[in-house]
N, C-alpha and C. Protein backbone atom coordinates (compact mmCIF):
# COMPACT_ATOMS: atom_id res chain seq x y z
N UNK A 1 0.83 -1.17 0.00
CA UNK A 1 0.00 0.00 0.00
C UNK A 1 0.88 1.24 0.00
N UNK A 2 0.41 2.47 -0.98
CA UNK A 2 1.53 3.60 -0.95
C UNK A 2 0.87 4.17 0.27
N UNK A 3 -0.82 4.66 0.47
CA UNK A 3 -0.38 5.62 1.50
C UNK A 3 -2.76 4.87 1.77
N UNK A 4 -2.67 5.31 3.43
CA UNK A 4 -3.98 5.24 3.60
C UNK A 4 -4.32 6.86 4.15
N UNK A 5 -5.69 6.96 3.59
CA UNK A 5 -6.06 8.56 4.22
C UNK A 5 -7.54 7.67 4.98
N UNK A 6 -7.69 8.86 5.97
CA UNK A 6 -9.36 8.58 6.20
C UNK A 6 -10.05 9.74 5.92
N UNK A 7 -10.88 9.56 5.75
CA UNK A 7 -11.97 10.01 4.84
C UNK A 7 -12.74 10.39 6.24
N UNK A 8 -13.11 9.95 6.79
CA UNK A 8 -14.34 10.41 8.29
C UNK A 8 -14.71 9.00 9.30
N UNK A 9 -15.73 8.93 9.95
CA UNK A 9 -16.58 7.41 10.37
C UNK A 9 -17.72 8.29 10.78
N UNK A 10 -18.73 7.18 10.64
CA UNK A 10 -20.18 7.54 11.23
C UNK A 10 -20.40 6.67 12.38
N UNK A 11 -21.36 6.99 13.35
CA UNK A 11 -21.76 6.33 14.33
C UNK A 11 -23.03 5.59 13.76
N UNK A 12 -23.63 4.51 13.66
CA UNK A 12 -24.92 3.87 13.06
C UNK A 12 -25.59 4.22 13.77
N UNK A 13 -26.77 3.76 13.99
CA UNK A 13 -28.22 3.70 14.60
C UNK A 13 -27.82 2.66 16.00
N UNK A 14 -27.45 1.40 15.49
CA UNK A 14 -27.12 0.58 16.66
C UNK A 14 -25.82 0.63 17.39
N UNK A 15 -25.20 1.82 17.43
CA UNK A 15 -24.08 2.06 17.92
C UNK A 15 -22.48 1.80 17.75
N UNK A 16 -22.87 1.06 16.80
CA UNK A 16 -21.16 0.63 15.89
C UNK A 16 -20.80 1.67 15.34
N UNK A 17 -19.31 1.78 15.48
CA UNK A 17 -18.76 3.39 15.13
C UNK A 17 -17.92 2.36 13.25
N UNK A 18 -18.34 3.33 12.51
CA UNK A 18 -17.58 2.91 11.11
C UNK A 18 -16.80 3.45 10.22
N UNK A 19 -15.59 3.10 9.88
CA UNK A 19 -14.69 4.05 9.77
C UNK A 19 -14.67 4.53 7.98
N UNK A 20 -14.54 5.29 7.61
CA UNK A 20 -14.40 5.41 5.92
C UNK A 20 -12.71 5.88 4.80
N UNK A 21 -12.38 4.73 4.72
CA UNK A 21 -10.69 4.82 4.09
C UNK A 21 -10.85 4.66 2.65
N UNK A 22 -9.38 5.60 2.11
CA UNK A 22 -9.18 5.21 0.65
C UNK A 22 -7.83 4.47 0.91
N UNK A 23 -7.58 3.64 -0.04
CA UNK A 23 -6.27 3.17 -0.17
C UNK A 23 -5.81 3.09 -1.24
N UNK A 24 -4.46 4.05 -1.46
CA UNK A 24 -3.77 4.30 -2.66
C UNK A 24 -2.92 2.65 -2.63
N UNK A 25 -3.02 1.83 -3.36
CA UNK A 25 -2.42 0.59 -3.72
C UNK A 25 -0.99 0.86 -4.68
N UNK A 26 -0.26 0.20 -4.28
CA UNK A 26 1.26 0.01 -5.54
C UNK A 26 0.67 -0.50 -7.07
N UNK A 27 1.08 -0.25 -7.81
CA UNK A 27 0.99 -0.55 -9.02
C UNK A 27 0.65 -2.01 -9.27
N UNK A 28 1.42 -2.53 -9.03
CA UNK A 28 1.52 -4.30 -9.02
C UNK A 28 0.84 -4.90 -8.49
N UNK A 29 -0.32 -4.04 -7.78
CA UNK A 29 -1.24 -5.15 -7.06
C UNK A 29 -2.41 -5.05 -8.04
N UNK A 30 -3.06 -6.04 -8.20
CA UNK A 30 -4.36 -6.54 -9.25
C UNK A 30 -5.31 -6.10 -8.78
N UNK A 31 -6.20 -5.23 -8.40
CA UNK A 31 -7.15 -5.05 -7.71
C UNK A 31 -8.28 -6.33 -8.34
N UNK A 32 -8.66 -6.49 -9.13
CA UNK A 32 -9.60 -7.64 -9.61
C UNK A 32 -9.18 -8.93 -8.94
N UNK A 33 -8.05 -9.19 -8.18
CA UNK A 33 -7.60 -10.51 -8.11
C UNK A 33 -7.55 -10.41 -6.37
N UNK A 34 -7.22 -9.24 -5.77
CA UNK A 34 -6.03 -9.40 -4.78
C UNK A 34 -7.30 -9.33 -3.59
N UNK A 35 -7.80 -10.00 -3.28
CA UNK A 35 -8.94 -10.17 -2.43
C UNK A 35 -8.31 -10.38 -0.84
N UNK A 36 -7.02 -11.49 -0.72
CA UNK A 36 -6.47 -11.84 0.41
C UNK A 36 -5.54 -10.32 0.85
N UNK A 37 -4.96 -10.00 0.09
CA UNK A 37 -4.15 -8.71 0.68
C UNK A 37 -5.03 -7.67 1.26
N UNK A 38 -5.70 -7.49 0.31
CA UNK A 38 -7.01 -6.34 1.10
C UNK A 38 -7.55 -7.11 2.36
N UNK A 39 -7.99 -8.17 2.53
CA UNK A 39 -8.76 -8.64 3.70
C UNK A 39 -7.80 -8.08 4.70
N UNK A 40 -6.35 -8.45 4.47
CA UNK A 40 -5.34 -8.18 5.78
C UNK A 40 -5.44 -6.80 5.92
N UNK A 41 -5.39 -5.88 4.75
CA UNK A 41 -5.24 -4.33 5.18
C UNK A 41 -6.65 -4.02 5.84
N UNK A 42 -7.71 -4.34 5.64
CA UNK A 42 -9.23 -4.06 6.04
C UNK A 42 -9.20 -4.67 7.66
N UNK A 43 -8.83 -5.72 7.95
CA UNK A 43 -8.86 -6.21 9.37
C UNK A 43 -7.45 -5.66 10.36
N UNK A 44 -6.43 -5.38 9.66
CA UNK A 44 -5.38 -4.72 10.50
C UNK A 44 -6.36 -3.10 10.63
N UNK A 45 -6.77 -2.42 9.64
CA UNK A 45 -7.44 -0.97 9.77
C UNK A 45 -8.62 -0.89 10.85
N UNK A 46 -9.56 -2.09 11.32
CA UNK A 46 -10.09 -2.05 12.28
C UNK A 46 -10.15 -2.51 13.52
N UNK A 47 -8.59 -3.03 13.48
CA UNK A 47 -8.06 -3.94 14.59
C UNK A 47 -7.31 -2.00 15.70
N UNK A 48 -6.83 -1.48 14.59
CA UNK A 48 -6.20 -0.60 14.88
C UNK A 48 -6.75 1.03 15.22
N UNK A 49 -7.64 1.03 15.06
CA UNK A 49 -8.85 2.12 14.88
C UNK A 49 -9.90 1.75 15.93
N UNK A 50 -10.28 0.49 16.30
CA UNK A 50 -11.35 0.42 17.08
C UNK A 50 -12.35 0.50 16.58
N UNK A 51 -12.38 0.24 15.07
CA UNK A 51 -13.90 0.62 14.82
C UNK A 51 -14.64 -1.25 14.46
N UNK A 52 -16.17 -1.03 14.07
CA UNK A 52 -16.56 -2.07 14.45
C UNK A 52 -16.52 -2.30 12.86
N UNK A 53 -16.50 -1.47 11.97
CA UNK A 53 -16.27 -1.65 10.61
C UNK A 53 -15.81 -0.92 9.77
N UNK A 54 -15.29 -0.82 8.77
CA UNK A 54 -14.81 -0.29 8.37
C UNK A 54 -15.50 -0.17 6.32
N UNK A 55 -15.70 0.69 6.16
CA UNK A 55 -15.97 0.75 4.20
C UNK A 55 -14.44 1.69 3.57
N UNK A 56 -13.88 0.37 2.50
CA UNK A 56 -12.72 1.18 2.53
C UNK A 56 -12.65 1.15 0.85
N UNK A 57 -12.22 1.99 0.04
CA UNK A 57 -12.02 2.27 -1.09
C UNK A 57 -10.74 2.03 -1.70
N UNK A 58 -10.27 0.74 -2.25
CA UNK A 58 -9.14 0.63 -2.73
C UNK A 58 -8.94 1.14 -4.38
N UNK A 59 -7.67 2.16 -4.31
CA UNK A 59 -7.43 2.94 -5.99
C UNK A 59 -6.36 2.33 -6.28
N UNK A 60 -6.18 2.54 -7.62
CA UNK A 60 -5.02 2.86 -8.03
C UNK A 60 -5.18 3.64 -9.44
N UNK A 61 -4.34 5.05 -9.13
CA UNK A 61 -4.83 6.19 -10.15
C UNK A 61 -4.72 5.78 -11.82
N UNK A 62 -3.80 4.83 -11.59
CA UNK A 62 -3.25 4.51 -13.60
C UNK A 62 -3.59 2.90 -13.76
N UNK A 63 -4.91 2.88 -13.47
CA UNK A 63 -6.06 1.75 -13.84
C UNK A 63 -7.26 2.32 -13.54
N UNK A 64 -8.17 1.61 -14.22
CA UNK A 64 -9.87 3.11 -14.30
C UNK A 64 -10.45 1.72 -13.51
N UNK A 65 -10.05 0.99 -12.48
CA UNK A 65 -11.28 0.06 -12.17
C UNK A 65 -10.50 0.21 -10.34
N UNK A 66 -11.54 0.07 -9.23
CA UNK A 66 -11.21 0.53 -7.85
C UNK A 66 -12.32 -0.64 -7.17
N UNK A 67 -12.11 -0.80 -6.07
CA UNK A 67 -12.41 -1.94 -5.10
C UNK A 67 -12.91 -0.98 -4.27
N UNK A 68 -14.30 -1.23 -3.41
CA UNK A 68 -15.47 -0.69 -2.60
C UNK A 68 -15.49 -1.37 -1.80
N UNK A 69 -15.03 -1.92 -0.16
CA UNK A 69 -15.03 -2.67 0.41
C UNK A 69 -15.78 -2.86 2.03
N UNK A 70 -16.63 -3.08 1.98
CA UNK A 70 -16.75 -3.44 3.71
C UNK A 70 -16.21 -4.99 4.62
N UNK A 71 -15.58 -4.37 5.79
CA UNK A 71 -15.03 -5.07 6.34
C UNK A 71 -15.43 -5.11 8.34
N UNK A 72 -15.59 -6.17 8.58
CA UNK A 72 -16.50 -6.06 10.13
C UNK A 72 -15.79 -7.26 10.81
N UNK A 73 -15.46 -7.27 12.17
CA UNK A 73 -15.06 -8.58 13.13
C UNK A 73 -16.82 -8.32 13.38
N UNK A 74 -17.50 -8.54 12.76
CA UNK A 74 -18.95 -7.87 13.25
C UNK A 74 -19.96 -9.07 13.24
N UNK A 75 -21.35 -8.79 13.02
CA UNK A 75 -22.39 -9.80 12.98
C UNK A 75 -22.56 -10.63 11.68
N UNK A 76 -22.83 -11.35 12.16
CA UNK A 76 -23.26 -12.42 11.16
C UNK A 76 -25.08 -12.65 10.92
N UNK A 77 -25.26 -13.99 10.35
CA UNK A 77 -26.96 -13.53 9.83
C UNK A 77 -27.40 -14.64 11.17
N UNK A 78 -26.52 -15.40 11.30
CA UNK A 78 -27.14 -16.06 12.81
C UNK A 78 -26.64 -15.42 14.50
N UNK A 79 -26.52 -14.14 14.17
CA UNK A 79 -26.61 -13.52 15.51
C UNK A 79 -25.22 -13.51 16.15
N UNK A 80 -24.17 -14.21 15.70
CA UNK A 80 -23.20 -14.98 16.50
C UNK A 80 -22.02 -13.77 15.77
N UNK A 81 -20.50 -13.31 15.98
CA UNK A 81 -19.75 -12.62 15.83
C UNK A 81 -18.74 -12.92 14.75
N UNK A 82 -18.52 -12.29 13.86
CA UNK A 82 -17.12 -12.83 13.09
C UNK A 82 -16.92 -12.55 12.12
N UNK A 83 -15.29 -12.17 11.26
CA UNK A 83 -15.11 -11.49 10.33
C UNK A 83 -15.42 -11.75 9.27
N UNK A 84 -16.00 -10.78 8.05
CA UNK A 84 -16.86 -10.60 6.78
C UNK A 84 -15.85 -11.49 6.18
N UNK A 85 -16.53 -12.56 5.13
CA UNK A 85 -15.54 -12.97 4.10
C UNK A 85 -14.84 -12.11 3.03
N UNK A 86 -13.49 -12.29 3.01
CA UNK A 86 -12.99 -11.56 1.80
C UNK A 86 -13.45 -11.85 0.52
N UNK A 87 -13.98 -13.12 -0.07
CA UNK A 87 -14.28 -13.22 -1.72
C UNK A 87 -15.79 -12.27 -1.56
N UNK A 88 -16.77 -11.97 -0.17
CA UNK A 88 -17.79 -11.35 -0.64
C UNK A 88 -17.35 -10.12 0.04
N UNK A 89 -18.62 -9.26 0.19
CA UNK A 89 -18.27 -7.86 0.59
C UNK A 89 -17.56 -6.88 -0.25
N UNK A 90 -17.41 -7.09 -0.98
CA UNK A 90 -16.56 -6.11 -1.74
C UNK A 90 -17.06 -6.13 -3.43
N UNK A 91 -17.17 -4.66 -4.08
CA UNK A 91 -17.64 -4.54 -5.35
C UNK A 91 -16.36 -4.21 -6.35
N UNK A 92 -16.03 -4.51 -6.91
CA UNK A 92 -15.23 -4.22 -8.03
C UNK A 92 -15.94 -3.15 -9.16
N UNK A 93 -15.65 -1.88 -8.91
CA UNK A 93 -16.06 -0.77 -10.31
C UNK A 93 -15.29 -0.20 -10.57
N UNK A 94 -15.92 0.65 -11.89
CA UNK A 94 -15.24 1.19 -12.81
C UNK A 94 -15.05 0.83 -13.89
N UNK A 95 -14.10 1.14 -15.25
CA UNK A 95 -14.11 0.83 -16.52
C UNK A 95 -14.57 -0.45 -16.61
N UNK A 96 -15.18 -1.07 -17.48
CA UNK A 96 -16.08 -2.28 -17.86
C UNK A 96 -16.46 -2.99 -16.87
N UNK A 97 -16.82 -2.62 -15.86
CA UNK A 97 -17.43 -3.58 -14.98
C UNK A 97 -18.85 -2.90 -14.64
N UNK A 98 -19.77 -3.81 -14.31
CA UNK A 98 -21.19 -4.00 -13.93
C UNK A 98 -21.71 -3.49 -12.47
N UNK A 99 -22.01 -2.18 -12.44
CA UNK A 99 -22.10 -1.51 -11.03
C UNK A 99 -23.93 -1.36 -10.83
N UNK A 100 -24.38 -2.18 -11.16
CA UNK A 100 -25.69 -2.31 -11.06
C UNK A 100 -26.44 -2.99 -10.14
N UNK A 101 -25.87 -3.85 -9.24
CA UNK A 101 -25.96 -4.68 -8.07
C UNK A 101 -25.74 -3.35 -6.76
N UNK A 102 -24.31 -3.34 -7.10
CA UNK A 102 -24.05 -1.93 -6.13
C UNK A 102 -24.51 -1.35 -5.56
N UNK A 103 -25.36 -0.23 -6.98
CA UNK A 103 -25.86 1.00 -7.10
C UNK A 103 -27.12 0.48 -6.31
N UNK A 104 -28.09 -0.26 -6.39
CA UNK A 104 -29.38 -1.14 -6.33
C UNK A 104 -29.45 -0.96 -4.66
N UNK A 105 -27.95 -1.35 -4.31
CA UNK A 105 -27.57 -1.80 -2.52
C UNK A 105 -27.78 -0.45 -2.03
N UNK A 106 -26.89 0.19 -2.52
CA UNK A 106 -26.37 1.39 -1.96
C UNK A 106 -27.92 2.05 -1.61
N UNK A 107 -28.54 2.23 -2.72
CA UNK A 107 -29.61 3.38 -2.81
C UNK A 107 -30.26 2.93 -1.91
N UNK A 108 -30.80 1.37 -1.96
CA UNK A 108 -31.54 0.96 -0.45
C UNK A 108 -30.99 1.32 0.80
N UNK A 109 -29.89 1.56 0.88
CA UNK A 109 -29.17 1.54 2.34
C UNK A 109 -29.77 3.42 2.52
N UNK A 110 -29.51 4.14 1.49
CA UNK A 110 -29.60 5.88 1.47
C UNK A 110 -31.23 5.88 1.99
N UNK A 111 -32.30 4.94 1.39
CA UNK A 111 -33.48 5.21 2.15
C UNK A 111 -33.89 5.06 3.67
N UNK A 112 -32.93 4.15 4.11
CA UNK A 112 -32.69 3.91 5.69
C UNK A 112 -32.10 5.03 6.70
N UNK A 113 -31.91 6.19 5.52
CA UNK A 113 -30.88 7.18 6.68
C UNK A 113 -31.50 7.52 7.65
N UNK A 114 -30.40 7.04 8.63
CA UNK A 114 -30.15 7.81 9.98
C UNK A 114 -30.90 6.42 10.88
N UNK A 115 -31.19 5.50 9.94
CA UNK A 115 -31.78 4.24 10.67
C UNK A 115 -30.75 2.89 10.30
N UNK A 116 -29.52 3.16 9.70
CA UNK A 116 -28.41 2.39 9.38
C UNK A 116 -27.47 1.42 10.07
N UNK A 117 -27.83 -0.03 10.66
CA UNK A 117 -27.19 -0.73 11.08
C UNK A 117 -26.20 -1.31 10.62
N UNK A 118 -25.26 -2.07 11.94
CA UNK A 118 -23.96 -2.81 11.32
C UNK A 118 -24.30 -3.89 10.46
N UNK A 119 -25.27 -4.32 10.33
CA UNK A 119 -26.17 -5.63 9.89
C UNK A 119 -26.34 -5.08 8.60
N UNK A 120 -27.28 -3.85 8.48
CA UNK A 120 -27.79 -3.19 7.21
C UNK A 120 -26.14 -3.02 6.28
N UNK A 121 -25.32 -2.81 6.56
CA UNK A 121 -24.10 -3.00 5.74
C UNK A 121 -23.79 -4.34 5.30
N UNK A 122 -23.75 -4.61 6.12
CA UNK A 122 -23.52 -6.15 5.97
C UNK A 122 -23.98 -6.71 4.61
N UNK A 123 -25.46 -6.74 4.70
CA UNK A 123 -26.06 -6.94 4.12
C UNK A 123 -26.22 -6.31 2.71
N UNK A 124 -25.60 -4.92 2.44
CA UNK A 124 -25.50 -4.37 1.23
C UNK A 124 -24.66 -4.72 0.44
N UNK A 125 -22.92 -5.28 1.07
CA UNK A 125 -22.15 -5.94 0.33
C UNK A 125 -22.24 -7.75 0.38
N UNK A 126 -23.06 -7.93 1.07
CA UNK A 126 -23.40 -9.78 1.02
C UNK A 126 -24.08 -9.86 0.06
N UNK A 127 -23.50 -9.93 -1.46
CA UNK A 127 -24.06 -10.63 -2.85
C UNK A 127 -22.61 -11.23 -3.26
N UNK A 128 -23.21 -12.01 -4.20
CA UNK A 128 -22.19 -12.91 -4.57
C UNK A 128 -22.59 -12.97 -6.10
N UNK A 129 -21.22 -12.45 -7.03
CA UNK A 129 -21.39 -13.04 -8.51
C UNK A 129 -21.28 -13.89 -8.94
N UNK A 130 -22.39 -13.89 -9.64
CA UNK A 130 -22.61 -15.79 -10.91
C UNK A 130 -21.27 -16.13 -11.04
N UNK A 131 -20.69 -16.81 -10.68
CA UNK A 131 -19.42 -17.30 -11.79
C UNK A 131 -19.83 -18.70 -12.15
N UNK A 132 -19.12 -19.78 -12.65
CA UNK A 132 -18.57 -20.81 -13.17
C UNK A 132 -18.52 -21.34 -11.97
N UNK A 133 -18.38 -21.49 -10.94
CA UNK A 133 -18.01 -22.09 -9.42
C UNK A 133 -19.52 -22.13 -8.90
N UNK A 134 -20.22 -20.94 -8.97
CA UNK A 134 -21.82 -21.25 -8.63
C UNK A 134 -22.44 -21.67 -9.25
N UNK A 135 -22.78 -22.01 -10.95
CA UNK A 135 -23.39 -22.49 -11.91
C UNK A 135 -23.16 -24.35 -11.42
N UNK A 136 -21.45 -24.41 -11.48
CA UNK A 136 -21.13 -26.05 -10.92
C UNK A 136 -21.88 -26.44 -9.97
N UNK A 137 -21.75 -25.32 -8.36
CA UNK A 137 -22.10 -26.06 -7.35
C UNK A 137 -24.22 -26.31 -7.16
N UNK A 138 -24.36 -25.25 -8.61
CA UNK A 138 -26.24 -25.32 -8.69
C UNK A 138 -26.34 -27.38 -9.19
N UNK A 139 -25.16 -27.55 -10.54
CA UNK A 139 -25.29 -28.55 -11.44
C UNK A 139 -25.26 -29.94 -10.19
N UNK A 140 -24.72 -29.50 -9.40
CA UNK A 140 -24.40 -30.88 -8.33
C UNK A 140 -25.44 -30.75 -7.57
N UNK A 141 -25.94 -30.16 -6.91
CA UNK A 141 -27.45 -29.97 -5.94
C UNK A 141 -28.33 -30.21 -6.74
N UNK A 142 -28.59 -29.86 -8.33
CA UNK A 142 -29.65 -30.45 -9.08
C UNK A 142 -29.34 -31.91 -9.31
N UNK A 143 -28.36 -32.68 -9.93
CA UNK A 143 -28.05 -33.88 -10.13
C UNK A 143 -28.66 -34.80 -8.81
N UNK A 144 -28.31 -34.58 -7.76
CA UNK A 144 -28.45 -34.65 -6.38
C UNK A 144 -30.10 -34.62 -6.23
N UNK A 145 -30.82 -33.40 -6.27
CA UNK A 145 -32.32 -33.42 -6.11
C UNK A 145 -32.92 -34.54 -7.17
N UNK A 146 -32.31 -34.73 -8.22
CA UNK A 146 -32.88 -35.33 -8.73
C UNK A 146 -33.16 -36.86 -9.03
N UNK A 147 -32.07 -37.73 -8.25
CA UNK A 147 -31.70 -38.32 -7.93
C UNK A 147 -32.43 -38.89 -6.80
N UNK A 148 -32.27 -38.08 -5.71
CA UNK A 148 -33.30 -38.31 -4.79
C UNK A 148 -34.82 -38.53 -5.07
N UNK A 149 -35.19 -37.80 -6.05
CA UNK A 149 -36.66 -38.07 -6.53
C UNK A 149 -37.10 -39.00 -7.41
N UNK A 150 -36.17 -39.44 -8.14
CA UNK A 150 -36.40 -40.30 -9.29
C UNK A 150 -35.70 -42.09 -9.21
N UNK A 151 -34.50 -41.72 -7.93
CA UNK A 151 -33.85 -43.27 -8.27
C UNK A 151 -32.81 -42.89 -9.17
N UNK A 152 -32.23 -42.16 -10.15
CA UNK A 152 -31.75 -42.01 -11.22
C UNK A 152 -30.50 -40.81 -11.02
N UNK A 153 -29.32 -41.25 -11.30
CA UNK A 153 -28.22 -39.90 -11.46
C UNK A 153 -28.10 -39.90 -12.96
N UNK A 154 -28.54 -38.67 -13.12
CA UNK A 154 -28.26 -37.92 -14.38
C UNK A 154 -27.53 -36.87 -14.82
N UNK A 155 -27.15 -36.87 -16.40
CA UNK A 155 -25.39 -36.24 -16.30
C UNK A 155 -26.21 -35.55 -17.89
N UNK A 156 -25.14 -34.53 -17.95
CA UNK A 156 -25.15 -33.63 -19.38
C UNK A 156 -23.91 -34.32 -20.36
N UNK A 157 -25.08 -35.12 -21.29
CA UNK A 157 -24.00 -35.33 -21.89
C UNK A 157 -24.49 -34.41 -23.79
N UNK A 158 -23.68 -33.95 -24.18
CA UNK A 158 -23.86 -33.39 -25.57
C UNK A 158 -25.21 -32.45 -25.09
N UNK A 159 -25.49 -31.62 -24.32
CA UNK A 159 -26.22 -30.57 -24.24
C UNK A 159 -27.79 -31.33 -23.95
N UNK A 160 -27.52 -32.30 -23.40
CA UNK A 160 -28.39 -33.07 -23.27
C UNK A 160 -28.89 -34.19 -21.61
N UNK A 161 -29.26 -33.81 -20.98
CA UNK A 161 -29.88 -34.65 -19.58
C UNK A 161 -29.91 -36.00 -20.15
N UNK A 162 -28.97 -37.24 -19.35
CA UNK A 162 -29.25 -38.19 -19.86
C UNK A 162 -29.16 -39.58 -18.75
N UNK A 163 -29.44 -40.46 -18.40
CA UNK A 163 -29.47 -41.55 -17.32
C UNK A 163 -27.77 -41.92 -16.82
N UNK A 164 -26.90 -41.49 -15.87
CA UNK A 164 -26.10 -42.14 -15.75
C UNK A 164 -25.76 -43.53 -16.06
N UNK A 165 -25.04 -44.53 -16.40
CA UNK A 165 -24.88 -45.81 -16.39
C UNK A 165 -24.44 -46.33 -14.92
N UNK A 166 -24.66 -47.13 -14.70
CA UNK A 166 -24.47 -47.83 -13.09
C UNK A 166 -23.09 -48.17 -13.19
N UNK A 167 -22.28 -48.84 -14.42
CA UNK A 167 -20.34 -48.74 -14.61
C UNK A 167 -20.41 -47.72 -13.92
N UNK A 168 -20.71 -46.04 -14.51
CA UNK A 168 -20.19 -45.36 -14.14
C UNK A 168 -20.09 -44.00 -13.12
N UNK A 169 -20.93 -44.85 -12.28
CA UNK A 169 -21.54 -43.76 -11.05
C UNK A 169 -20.06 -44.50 -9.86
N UNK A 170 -19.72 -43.44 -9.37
CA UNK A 170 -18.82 -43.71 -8.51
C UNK A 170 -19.73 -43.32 -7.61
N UNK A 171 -19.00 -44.23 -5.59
CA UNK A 171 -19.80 -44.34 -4.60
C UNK A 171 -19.87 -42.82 -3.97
């Protein structure tokens, strides 16, 4: 990291104080990729600050795309305490990327003003993008449901739903 500024913190509604950072990044770091380095700078920034969360803005001036991040040792959706995952919480914008999820969050959170919980954040960066990893893990829970209902494991073969063979179902 070249340099961190803060920007301000707000106090919420439920009393969590939240801090607001930019972070000028070195050149060489990927912002699209570098998910684990930021987690460490986001949890050292509220380890060190005292705050209960932190929304931090990672740049870098000579690339047009910047990282939007919330970060909490904070609540979870079952009541219980503990830090935000790094692959979620965080939006990737700017040049060609899709800020429409975001924007959607954000604006809901702006109708809540002045009624803004640590939870209500939470909850604005807890989405998760489609990739190739969620499409797989849908293809195995359907194979699976279906299976269960029918007696039958079924596989895509040639763009096509078709009866596993019993050779080739492993246990």
């Amino acid at each position: 990291m070249k340099h961190i500024v803060q920007l301000g913190d707000v106090n919420l509604s439920d009393g969590n104080l939240v801090g607001f950072f930019e972070v000028e990044v070195q050149s060489k770091v990927d912002l699209t990729r570098n998910r684990k380095g930021i987690r460490k700078a986001l949890a050292k920034l509220t380890r060190e600050t005292g705050y209960s969360g932190a929304l931090i803005s990672f740049v870098d001036p000579t690339k047009g795309v910047w990282r939007f991040s919330f970060y909490s040792n904070g609540l979870k959706d079952d009541g219980t305490w503990d830090a935000t995952n790094p692959r979620r919480f965080t939006y990737l914008l700017g040049e060609g990327e899709k800020c429409r999820t975001a924007a959607d969050q954000f604006h809901a959170l702006a109708k809540n003003e002045g009624q803004v919980k640590l939870i209500d954040l939470q909850g604005a960066f807890s989405v998760e993008k489609v990739s190739k990893a969620f499409f797989g893990e849908y293809k195995e829970h359907y194979q699976k449901f279906v299976q269960d209902l029918t007696g039958k494991r079924m596989v895509k073969e040639k763009g096509k739903w078709v009866e596993k063979k019993v050779t080739d179902q492993t246990p």
